[in-house]
N, C-alpha and C. Protein backbone atom coordinates (compact mmCIF):
# COMPACT_ATOMS: atom_id res chain seq x y z
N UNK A 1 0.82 -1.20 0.00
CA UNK A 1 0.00 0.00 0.00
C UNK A 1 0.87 1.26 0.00
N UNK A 2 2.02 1.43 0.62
CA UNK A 2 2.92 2.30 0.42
C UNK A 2 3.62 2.68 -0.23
N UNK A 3 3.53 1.49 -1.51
CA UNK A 3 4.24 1.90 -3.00
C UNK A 3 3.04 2.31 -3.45
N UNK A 4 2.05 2.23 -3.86
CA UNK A 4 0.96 3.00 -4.78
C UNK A 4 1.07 4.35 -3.47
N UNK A 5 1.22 4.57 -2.54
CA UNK A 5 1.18 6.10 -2.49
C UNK A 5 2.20 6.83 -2.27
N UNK A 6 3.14 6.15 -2.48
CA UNK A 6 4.42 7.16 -2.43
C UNK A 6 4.96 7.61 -4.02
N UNK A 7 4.46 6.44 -4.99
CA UNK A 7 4.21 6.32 -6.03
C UNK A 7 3.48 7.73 -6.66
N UNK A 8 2.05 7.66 -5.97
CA UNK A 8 1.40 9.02 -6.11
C UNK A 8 1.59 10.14 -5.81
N UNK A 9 2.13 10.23 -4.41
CA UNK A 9 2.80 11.34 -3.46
C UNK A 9 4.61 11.56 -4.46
N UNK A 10 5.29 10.88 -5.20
CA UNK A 10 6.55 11.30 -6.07
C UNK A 10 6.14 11.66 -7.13
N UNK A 11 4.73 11.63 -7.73
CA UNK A 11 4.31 12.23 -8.47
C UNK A 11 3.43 13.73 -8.26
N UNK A 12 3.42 14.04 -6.79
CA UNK A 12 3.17 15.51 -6.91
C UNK A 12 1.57 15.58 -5.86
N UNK A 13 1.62 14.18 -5.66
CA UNK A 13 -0.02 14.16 -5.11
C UNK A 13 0.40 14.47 -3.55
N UNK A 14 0.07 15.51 -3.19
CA UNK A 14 -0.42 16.09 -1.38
C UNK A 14 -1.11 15.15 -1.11
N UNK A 15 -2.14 14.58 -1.28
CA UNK A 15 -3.17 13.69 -0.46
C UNK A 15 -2.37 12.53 0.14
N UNK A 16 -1.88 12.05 -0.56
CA UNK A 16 -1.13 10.72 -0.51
C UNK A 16 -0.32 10.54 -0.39
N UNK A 17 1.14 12.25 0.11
CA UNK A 17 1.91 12.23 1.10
C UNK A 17 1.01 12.05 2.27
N UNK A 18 -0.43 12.55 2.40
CA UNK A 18 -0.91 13.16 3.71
C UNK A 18 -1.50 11.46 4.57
N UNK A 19 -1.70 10.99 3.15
CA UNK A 19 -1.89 9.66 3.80
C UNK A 19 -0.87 9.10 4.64
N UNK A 20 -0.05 8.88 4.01
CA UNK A 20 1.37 7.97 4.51
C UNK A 20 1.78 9.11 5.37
N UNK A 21 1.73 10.37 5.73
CA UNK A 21 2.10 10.84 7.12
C UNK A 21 1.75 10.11 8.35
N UNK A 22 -0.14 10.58 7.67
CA UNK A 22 -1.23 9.98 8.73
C UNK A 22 -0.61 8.16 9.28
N UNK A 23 -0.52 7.77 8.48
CA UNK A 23 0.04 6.25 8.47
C UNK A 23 1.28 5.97 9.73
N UNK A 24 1.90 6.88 9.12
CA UNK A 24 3.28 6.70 9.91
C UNK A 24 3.96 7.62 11.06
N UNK A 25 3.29 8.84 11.50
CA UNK A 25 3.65 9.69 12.36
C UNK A 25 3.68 9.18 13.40
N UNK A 26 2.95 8.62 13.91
CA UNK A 26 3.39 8.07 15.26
C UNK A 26 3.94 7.02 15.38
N UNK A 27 4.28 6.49 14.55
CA UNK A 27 5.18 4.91 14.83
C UNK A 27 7.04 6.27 14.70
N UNK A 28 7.14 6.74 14.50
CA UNK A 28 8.25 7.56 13.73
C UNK A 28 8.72 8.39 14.84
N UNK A 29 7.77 8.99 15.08
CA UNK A 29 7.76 10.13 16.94
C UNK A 29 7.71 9.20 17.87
N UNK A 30 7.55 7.92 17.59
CA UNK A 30 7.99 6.82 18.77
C UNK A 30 9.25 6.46 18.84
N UNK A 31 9.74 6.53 17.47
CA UNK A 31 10.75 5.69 17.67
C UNK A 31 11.75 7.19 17.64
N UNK A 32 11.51 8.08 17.62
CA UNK A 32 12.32 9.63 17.50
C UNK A 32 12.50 9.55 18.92
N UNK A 33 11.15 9.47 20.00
CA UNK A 33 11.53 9.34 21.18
C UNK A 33 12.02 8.32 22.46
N UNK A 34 12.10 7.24 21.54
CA UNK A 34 12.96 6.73 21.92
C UNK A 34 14.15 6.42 21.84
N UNK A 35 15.03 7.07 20.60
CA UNK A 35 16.62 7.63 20.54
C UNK A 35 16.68 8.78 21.05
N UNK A 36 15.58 9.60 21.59
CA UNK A 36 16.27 10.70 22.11
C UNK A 36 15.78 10.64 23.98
N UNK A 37 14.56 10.48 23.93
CA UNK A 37 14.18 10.75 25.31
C UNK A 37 13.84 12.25 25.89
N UNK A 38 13.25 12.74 24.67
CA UNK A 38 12.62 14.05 25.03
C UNK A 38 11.50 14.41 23.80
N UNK A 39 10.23 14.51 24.38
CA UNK A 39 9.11 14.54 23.70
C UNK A 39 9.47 15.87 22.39
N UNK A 40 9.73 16.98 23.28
CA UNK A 40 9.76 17.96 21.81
C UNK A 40 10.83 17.69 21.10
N UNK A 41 11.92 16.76 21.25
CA UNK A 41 13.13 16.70 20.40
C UNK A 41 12.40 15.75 19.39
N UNK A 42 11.13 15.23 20.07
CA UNK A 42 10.90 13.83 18.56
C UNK A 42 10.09 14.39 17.90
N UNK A 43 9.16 15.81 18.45
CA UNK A 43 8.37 16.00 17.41
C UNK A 43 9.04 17.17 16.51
N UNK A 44 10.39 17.44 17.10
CA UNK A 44 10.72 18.32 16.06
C UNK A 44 11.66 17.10 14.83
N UNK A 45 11.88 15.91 15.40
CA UNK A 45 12.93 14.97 14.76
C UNK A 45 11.64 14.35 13.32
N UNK A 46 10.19 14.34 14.10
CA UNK A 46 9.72 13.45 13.18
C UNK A 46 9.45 14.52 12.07
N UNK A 47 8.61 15.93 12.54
CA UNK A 47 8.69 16.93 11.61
C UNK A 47 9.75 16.90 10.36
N UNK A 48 11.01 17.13 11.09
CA UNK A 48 12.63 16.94 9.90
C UNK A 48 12.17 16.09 9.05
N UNK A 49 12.03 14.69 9.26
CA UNK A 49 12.25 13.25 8.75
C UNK A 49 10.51 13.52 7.63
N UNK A 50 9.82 13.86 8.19
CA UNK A 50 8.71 13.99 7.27
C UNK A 50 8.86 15.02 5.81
N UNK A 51 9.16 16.31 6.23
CA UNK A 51 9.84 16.93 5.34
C UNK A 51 10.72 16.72 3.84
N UNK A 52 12.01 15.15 4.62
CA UNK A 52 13.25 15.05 4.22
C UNK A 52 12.49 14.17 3.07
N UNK A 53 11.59 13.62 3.73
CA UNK A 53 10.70 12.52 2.54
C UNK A 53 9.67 13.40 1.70
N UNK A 54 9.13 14.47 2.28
CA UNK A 54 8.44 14.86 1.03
C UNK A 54 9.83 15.42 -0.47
N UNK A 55 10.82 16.22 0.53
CA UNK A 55 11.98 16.41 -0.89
C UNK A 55 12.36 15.35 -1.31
N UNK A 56 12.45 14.25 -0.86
CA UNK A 56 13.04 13.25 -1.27
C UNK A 56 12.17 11.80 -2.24
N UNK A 57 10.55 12.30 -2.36
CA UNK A 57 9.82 11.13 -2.53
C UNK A 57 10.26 10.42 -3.43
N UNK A 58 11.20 11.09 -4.59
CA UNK A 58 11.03 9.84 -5.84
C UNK A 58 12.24 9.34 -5.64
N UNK A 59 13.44 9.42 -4.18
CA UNK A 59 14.36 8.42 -4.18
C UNK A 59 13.81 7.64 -2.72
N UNK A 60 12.88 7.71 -2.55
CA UNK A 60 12.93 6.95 -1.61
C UNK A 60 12.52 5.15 -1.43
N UNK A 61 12.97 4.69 -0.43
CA UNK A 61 13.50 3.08 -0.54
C UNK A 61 12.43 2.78 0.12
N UNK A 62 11.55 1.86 -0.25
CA UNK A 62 10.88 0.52 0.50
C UNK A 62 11.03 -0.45 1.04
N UNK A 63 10.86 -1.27 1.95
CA UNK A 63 11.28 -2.81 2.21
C UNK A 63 9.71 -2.83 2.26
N UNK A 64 9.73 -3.94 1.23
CA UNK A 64 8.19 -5.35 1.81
C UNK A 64 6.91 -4.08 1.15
N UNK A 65 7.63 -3.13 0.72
CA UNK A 65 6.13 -2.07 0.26
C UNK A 65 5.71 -0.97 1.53
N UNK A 66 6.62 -0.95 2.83
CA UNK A 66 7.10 -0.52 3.29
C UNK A 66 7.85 0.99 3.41
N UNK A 67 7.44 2.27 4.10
CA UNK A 67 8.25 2.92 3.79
C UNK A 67 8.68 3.41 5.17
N UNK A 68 8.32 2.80 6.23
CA UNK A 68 8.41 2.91 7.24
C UNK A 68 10.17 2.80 7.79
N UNK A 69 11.00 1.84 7.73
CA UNK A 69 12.45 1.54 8.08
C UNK A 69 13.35 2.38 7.18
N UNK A 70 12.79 3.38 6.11
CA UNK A 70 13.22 4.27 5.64
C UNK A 70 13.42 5.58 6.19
N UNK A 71 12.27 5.53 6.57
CA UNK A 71 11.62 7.00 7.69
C UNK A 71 12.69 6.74 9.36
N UNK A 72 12.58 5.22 9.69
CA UNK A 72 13.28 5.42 10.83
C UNK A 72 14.92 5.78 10.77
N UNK A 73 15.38 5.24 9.60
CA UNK A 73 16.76 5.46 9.37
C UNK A 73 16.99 6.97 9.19
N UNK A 74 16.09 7.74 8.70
CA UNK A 74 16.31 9.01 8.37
C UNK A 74 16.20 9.74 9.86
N UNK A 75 15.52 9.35 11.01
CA UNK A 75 15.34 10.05 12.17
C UNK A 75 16.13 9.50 12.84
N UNK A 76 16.74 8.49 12.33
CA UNK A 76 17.87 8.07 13.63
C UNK A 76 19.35 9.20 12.74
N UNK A 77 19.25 9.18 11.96
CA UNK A 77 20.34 10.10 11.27
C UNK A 77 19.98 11.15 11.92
N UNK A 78 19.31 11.91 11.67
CA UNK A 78 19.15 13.38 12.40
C UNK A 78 19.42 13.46 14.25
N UNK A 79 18.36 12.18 14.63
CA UNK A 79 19.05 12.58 15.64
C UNK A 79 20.63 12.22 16.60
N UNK A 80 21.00 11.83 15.11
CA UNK A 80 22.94 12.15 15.56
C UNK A 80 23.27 12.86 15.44
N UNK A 81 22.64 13.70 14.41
CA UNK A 81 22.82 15.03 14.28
C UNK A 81 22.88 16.01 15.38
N UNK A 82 21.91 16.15 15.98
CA UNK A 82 21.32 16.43 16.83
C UNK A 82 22.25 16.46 17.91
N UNK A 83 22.78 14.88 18.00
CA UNK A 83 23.53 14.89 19.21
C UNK A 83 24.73 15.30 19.26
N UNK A 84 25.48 15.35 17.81
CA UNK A 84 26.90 15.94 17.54
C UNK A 84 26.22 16.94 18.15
N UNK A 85 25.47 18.00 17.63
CA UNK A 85 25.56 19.53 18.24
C UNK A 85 25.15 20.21 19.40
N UNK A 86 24.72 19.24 19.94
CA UNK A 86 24.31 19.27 21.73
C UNK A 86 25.76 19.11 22.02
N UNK A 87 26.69 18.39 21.88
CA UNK A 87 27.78 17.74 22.38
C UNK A 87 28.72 18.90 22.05
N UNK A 88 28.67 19.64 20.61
CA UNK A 88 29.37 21.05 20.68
C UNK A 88 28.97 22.24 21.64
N UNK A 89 27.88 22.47 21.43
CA UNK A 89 27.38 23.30 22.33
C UNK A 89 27.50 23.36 23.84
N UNK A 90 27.43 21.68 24.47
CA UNK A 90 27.81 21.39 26.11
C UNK A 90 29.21 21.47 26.20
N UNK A 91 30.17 21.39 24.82
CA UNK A 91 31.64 21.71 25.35
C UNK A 91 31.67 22.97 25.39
N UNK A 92 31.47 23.77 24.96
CA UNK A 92 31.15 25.65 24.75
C UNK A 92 31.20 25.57 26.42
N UNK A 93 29.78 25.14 26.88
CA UNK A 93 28.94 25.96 27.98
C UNK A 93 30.32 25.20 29.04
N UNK A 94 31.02 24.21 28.66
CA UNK A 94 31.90 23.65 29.87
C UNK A 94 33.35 24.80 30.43
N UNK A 95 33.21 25.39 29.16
CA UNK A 95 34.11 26.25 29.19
C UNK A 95 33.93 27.77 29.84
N UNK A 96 32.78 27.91 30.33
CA UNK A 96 32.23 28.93 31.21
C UNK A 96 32.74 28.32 32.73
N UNK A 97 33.07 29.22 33.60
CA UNK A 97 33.09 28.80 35.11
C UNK A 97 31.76 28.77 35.78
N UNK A 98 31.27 28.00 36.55
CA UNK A 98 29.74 27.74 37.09
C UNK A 98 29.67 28.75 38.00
N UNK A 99 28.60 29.19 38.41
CA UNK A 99 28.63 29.59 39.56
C UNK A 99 28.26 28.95 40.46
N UNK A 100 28.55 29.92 41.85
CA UNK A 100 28.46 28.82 43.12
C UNK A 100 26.45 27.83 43.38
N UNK A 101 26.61 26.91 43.85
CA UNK A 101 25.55 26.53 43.86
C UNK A 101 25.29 26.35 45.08
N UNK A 102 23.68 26.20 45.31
CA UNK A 102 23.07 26.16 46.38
C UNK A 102 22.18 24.64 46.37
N UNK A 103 22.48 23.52 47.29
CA UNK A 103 21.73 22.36 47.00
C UNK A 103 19.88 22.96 47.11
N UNK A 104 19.42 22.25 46.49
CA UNK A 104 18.12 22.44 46.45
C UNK A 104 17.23 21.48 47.07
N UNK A 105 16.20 21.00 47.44
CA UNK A 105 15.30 19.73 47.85
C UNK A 105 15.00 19.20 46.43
N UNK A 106 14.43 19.88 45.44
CA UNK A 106 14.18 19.58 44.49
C UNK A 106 14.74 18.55 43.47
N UNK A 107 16.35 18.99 43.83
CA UNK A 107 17.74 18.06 43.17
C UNK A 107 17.24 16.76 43.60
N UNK A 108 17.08 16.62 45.09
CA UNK A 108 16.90 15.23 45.76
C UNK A 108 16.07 14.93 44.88
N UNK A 109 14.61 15.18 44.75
CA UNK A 109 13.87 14.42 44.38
C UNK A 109 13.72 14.58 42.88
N UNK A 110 14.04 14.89 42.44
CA UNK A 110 14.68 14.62 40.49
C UNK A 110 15.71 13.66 40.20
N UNK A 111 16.57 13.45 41.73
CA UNK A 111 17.60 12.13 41.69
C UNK A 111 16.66 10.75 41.76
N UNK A 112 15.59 10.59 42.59
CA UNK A 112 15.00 10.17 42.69
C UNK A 112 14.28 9.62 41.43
N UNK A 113 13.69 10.32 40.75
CA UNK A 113 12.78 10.02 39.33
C UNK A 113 14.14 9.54 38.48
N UNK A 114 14.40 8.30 38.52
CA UNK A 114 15.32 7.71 37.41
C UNK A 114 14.82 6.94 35.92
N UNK A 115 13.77 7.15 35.84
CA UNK A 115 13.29 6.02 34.63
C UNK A 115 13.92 6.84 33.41
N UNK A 116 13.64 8.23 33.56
CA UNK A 116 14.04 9.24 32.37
C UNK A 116 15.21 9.04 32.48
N UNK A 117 16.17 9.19 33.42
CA UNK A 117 17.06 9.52 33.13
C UNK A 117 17.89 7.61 33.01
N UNK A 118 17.47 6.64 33.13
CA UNK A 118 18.08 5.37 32.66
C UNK A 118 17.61 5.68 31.36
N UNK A 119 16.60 5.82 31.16
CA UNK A 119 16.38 6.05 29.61
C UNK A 119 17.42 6.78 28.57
N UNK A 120 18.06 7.82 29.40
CA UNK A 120 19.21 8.51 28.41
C UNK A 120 20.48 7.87 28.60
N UNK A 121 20.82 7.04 29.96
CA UNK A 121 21.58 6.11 29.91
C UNK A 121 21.78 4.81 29.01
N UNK A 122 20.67 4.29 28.47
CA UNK A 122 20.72 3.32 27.66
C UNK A 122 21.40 3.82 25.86
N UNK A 123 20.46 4.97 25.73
CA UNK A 123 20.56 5.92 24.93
C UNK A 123 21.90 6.14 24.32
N UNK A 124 22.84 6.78 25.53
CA UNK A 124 24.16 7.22 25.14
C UNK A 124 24.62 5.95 25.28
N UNK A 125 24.20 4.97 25.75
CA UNK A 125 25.48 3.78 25.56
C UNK A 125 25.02 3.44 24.17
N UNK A 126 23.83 3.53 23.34
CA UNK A 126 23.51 3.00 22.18
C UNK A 126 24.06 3.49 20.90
N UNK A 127 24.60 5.43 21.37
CA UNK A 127 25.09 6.12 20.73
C UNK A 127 27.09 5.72 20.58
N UNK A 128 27.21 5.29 21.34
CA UNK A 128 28.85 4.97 21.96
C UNK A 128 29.14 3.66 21.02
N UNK A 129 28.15 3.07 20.41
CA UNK A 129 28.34 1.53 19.80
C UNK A 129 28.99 1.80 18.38
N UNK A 130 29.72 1.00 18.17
CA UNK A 130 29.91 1.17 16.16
C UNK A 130 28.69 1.32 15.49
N UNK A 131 29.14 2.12 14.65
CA UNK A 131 27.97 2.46 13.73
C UNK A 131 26.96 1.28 13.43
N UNK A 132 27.88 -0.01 12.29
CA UNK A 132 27.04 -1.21 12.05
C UNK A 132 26.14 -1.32 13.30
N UNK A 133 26.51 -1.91 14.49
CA UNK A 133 26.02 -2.01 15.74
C UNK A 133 24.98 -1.20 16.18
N UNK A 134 24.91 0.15 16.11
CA UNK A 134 24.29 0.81 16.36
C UNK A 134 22.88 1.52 15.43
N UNK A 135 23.09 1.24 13.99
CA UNK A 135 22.27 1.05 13.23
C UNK A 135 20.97 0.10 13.55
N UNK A 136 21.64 -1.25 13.71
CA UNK A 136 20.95 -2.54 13.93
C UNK A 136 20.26 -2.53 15.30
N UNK A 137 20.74 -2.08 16.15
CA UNK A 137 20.00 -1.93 17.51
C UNK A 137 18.75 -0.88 17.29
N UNK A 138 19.16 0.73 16.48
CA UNK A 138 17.88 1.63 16.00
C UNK A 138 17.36 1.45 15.43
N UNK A 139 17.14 0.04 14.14
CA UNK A 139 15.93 -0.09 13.45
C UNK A 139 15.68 -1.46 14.03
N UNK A 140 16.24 -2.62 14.89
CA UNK A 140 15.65 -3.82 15.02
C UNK A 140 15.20 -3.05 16.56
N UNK A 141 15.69 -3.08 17.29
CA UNK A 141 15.26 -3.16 18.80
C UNK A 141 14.73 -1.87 19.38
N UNK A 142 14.82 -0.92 19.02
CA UNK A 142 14.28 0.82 19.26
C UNK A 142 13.10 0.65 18.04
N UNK A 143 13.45 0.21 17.21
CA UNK A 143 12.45 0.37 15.68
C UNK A 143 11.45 -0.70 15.72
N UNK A 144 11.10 -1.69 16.40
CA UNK A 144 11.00 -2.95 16.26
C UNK A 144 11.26 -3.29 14.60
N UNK A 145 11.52 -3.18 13.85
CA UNK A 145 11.77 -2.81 12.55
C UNK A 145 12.32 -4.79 12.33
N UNK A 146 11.89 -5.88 11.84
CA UNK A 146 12.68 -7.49 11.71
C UNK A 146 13.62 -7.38 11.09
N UNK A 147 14.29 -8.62 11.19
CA UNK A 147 15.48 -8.96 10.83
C UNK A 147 16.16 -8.97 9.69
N UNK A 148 15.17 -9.14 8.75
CA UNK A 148 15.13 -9.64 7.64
C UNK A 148 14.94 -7.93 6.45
N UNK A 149 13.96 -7.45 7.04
CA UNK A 149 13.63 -5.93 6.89
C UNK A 149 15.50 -5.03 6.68
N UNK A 150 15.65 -5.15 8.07
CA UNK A 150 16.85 -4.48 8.51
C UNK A 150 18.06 -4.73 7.41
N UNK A 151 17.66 -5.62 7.68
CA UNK A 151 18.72 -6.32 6.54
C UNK A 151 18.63 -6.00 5.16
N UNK A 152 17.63 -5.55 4.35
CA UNK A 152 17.31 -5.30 3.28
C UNK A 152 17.66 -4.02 2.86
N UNK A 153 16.82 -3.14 4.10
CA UNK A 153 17.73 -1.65 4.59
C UNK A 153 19.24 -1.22 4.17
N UNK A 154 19.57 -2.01 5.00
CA UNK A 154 21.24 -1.50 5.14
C UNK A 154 21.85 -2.22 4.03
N UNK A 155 21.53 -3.39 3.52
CA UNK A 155 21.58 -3.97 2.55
C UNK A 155 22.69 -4.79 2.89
N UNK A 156 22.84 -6.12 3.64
CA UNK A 156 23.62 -6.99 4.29
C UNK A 156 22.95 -7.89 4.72
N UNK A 157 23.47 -9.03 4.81
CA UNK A 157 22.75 -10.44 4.65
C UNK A 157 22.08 -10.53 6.53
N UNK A 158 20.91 -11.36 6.51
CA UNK A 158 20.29 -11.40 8.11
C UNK A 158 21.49 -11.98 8.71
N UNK A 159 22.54 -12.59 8.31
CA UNK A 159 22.82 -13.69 9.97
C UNK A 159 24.06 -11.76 10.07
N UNK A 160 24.72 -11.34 9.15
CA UNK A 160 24.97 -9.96 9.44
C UNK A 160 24.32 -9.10 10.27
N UNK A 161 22.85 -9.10 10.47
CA UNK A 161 22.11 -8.32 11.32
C UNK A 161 21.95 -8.86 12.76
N UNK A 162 22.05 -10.29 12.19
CA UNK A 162 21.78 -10.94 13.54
C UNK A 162 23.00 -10.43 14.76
N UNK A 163 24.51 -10.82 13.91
CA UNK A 163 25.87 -11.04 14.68
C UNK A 163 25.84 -9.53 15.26
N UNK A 164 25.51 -8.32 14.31
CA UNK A 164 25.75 -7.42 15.31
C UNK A 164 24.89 -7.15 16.03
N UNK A 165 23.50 -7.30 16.13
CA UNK A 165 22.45 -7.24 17.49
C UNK A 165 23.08 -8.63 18.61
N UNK A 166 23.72 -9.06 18.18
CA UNK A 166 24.44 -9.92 19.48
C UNK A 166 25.21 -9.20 20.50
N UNK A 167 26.03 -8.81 18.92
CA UNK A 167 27.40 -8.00 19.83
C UNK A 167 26.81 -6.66 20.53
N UNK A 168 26.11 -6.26 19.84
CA UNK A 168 25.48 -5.11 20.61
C UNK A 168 24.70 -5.16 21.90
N UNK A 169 24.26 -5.89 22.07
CA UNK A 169 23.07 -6.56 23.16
C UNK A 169 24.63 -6.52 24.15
N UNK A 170 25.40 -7.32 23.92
CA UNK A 170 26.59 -8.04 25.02
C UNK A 170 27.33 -6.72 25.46
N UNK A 171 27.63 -5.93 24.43
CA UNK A 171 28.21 -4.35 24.57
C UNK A 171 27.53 -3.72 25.62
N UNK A 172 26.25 -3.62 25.24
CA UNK A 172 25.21 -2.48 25.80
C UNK A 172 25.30 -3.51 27.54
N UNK A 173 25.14 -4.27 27.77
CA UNK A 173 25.05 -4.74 29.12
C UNK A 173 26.28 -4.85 29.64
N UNK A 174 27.71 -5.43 28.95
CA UNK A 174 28.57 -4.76 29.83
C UNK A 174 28.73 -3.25 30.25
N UNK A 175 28.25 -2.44 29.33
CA UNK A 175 28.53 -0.71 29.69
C UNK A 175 27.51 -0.94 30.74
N UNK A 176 26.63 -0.81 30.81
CA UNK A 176 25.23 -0.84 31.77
C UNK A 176 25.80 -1.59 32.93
N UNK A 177 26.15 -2.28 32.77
CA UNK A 177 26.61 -3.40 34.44
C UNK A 177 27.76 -2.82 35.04
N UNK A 178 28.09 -1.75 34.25
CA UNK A 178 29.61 -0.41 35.03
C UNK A 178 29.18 -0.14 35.69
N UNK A 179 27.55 0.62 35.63
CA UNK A 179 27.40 1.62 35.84
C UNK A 179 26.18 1.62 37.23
């Protein structure tokens, strides 16, 4: 169903981008927020990624009729993007002297609320992985995106997809069991 409308939508048809938005926006801002772990970073990530596909409709790739593991690859790209320039910007601000601080009660209990913040822990260890590795973990296991799919994607044979969601899985839990 997603080749007859992307089909239509690379030929100029609005409706049938508007379909396959409708279709896919929230599987996309799911999976935006779950490489990033902040609601407005995914709806500005899925916004990008929606965009990148309307300029992009008549190169864009399918799996299975599919245009979905296309869309996620494009939001997991951005939001590396994303994270290179957070990562420039937090070296900038490191380079300021802090001022003095005053503990707060509040601190306590924001230490307290950890789910968010394991969430960005998993995150940056997912970001820390080799690329291959880290690909395969954002469209199979963040994406639920199969094996076989993934594979078609990146364009490398499944037991390839498989070996690095191994190694990655074994990676990601030794970093995690540091910590």
């Amino acid at each position: 169903m997603d080749a007859e409308l992307f089909g239509r939508a690379a030929d100029g048809d609005e409706r049938a981008f508007g379909e396959l938005f409708e279709r896919h926006v929230q599987a996309v801002w799911n999976h935006a927020y779950r490489l990033t772990g902040s609601w407005s970073l995914a709806e500005d990530l899925t916004s990008d990624t929606f965009l990148i596909a309307w300029r992009k409709r008549a190169e864009l790739k399918l799996v299975r009729d599919s245009a979905l593991p296309w869309l996620y690859t494009v939001v997991g790209n951005l939001a590396r993007t994303e994270y290179r320039g957070a990562h420039r910007r937090l070296r900038l601000l490191h380079r300021i002297p802090e001022p003095a601080t005053v503990s707060d009660h509040a601190d306590a209990v924001a230490g307290q609320l950890d789910g968010e913040a394991r969430l960005r822990e998993v995150l940056a260890a997912v970001r820390g992985l080799p690329k291959a590795q880290r690909q395969v973990v954002e469209l199979c296991l963040l994406g639920d995106v199969a094996i076989a799919d993934a594979a078609a994607l990146l364009e490398v044979a499944e037991v390839t997809v498989r070996s690095h969601l191994s190694r990655a899985r074994a990676h990601l839990r030794a970093l995690l069991e540091e910590k």
